[in-house]
Protein backbone atom coordinates (compact mmCIF):
# COMPACT_ATOMS: atom_id res chain seq x y z
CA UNK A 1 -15.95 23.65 21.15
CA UNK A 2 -17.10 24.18 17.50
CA UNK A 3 -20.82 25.22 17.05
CA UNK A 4 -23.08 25.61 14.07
CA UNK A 5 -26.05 28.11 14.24
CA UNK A 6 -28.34 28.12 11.42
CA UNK A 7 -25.13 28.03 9.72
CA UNK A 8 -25.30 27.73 5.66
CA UNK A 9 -22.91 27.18 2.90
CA UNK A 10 -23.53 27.11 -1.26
CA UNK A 11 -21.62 26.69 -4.50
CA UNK A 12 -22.78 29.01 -6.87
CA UNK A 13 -26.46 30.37 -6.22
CA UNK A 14 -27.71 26.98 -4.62
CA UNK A 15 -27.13 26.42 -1.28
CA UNK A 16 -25.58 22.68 -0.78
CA UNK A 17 -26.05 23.29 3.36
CA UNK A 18 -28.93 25.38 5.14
CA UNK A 19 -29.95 25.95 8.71
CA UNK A 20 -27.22 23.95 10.28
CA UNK A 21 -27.54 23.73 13.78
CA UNK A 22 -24.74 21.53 15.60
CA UNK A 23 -22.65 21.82 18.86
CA UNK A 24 -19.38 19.18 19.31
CA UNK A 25 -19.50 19.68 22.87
CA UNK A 26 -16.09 18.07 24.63
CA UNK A 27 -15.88 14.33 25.12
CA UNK A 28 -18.59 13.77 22.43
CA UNK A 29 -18.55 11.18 19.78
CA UNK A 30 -21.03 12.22 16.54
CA UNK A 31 -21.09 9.77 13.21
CA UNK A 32 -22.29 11.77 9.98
CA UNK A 33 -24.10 9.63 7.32
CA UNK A 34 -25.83 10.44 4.38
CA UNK A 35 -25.12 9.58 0.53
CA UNK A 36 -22.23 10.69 -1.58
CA UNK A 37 -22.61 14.81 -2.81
CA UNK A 38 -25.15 15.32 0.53
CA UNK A 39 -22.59 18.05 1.62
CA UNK A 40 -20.85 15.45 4.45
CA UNK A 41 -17.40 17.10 3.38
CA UNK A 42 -18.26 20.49 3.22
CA UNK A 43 -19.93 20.42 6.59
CA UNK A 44 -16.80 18.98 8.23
CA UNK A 45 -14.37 22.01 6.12
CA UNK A 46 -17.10 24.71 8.05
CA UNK A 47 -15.78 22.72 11.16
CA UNK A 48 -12.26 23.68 10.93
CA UNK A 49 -12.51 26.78 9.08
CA UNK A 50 -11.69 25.27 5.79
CA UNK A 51 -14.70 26.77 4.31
CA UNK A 52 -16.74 29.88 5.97
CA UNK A 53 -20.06 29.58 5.94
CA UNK A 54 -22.44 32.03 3.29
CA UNK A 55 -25.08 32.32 6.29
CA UNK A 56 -25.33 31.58 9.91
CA UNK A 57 -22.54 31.23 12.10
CA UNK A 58 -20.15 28.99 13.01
CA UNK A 59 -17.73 29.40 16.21
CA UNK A 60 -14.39 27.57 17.00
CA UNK A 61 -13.85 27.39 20.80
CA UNK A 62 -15.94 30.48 21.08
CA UNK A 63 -14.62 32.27 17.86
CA UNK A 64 -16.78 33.41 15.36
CA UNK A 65 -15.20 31.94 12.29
CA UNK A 66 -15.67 34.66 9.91
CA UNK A 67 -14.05 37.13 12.15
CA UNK A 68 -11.12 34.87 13.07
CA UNK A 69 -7.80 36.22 11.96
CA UNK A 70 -5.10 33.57 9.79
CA UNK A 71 -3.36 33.58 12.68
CA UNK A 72 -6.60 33.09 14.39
CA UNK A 73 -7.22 30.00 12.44
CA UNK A 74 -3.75 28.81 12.26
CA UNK A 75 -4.13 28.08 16.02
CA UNK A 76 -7.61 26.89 16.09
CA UNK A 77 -6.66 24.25 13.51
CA UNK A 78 -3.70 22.97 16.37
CA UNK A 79 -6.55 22.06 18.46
CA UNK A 80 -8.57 20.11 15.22
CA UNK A 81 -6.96 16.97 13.82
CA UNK A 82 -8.55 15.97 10.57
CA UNK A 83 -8.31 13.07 9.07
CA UNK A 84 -8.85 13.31 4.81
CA UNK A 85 -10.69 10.87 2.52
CA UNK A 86 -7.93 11.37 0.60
CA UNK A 87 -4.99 11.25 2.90
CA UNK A 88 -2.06 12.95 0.93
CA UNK A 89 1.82 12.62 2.23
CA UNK A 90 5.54 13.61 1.01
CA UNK A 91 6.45 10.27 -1.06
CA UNK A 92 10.29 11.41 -0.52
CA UNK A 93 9.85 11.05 3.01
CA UNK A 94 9.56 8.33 5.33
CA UNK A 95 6.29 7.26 7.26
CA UNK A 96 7.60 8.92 10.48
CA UNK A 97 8.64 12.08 9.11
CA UNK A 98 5.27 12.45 7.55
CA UNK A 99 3.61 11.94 11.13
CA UNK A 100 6.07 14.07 12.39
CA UNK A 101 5.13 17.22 9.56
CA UNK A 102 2.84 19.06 11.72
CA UNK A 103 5.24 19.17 14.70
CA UNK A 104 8.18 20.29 12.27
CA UNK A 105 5.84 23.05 10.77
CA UNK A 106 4.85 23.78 14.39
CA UNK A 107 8.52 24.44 15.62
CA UNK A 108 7.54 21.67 17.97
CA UNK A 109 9.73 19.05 17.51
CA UNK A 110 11.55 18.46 20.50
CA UNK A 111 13.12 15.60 22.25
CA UNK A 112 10.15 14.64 24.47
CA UNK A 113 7.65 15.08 21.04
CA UNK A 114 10.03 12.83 19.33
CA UNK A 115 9.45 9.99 22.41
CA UNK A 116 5.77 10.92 21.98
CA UNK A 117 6.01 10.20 18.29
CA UNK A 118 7.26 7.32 18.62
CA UNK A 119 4.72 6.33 20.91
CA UNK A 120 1.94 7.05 18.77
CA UNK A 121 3.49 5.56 15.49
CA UNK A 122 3.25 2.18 18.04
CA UNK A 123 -0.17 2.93 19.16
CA UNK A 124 -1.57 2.71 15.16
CA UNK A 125 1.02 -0.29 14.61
CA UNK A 126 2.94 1.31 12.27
CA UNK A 127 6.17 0.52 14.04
CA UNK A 128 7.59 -1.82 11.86
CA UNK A 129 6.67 0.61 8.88
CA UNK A 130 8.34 4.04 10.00
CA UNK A 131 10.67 4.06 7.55
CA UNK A 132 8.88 3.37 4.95
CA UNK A 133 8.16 5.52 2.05
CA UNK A 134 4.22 6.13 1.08
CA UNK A 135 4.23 4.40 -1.99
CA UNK A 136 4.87 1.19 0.17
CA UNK A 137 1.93 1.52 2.16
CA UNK A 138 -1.54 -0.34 2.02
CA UNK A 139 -4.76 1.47 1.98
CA UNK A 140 -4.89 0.28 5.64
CA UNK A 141 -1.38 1.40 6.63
CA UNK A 142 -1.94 4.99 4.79
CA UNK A 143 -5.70 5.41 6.89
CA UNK A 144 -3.12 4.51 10.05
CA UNK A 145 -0.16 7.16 9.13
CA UNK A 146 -2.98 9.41 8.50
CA UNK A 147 -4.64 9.21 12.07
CA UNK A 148 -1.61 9.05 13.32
CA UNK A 149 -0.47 12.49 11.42
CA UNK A 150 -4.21 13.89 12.63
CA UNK A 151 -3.36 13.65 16.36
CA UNK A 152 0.36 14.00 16.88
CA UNK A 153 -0.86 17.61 18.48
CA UNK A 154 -3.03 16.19 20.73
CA UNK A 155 -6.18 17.99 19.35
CA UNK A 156 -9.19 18.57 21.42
CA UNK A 157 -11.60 17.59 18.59
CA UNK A 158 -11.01 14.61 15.46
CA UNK A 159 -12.83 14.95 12.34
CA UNK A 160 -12.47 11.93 10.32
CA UNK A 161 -13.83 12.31 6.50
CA UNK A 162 -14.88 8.50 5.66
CA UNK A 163 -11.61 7.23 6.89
CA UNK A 164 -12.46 3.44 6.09
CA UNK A 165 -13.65 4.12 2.93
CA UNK A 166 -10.55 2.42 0.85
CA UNK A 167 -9.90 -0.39 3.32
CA UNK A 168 -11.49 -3.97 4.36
CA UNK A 169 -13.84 -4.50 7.57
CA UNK A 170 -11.26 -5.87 9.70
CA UNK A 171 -9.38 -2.72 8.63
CA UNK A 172 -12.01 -0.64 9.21
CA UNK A 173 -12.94 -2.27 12.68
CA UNK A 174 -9.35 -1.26 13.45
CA UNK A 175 -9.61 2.36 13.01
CA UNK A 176 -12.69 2.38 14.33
CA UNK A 177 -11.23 0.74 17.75
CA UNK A 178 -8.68 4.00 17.67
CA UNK A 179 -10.86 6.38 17.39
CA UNK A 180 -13.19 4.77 20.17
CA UNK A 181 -10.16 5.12 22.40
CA UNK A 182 -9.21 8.74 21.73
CA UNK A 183 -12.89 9.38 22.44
CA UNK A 184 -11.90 7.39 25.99
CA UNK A 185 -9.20 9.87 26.37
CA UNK A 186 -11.42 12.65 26.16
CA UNK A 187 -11.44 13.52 22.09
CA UNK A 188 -14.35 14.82 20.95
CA UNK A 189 -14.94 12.86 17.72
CA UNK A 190 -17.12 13.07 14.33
CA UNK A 191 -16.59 10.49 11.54
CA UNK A 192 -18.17 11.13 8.29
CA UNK A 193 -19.31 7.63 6.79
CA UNK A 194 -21.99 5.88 4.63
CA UNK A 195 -21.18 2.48 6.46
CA UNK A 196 -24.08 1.82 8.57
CA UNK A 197 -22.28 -1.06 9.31
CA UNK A 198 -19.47 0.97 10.80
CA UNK A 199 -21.85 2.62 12.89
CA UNK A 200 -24.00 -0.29 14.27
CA UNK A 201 -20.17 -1.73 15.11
CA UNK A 202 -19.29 1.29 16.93
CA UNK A 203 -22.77 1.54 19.34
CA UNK A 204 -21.08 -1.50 21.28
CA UNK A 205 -17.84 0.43 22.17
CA UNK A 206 -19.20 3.61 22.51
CA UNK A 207 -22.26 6.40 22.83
CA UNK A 208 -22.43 8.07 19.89
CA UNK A 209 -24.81 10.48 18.54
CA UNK A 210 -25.77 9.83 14.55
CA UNK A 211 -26.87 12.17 12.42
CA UNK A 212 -28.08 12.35 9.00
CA UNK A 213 -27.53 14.80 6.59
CA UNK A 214 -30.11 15.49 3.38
CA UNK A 215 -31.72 17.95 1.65
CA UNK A 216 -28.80 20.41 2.82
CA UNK A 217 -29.50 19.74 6.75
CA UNK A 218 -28.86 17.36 9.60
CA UNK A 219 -30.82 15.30 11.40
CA UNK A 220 -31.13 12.83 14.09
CA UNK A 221 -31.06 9.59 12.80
CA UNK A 222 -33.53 6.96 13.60
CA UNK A 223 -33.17 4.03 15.90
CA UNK A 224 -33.39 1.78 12.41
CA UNK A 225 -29.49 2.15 11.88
């Protein structure tokens, strides 16, 4: 599905990421720890073609990435839900609506996707909330809207950039619980995180693979997590 090989990226003439060598194979659930300015960020833009890498290669459902047309792209990203550190909606529009964006953009929005999306907006418990404006939200209701916004496509792959990094642990044991289940359904999934806690929480819902990035590569973790 998306596959790294020796792939490398660098501000400037210092390279932040070298010899990256990764498949997200389908069904798979990865964690991604290492301390802040490690290059957990930029790794996960080289996933969905945010970034292209300065060396290596990296391939999107058997695309090279730095031969991939915009429209190329454009269509890869359908089948990549992302979720940001920094989750960023319309504050003149209501929580559904902001869900809903990618569908809209999409030309997608049809009767069925609108039973769909209200559906999902249930599944993250947002259903009392939907017509509420951002600036209402709490941190835990935003990381919610913003799953919820991630996977109204039904991507293939999630790639979720510290996504309890603003909330509480019972928040964060909450979003972890969704992702777990999209895994269930077949996601592959990759959360970026520096809560081991998170992680050692997660190993008793599901198989996951943790890696460690440092020094501008990735890792195995240990069994010490």
């Amino acid at each position: 599905m998306i596959e790294l090989e020796d792939a490398a990226y660098g501000y400037g003439t210092e390279p932040l990421l070298s010899e990256i060598g990764l498949r997200l194979a389908p069904g798979s659930f990865h964690f991604l720890t290492g301390p802040s300015g490690a290059g957990k960020t930029t790794f996960l833009r080289l996933c969905y073609a945010d970034l292209l890498p300065t060396g290596g290669s990296v391939r999107l459902f058997e695309q090279e990435a730095k031969a991939m047309s915009r429209d190329d792209i454009a269509k890869a990203r359908q089948r990549i839900g992302v979720v940001h550190q920094d989750c960023q909606f319309l504050d003149h529009l209501p929580v559904a609506e902001n869900i809903a964006l990618p569908l809209t953009v999409s030309g997608r929005k049809t009767g069925q996707e609108a039973a769909n999306l209200e559906e999902l907006i249930g599944w993250v418990g947002l259903r009392a909330r939907a017509d509420a404006l951002p600036p209402e939200l709490s941190g835990g209701e935003r990381q919610r809207a913003a799953l919820a916004r991630a996977v109204i496509m039904d991507p293939d792959v999630i790639l979720a950039d510290e996504p309890t990094g603003n909330v509480d642990w019972e928040m964060s044991l909450r979003l972890l619980t969704l992702l777990v289940e999209l895994n269930k359904m077949g996601k592959t999934v990759l959360i970026a995180t520096h809560d081991l806690a998170l992680i050692r929480a997660a190993k008793a819902q599901v198989s996951a693979r943790v890696l460690r990035i440092g020094g501008g590569r990735i890792h195995l973790a240990g069994a010490d997590l």
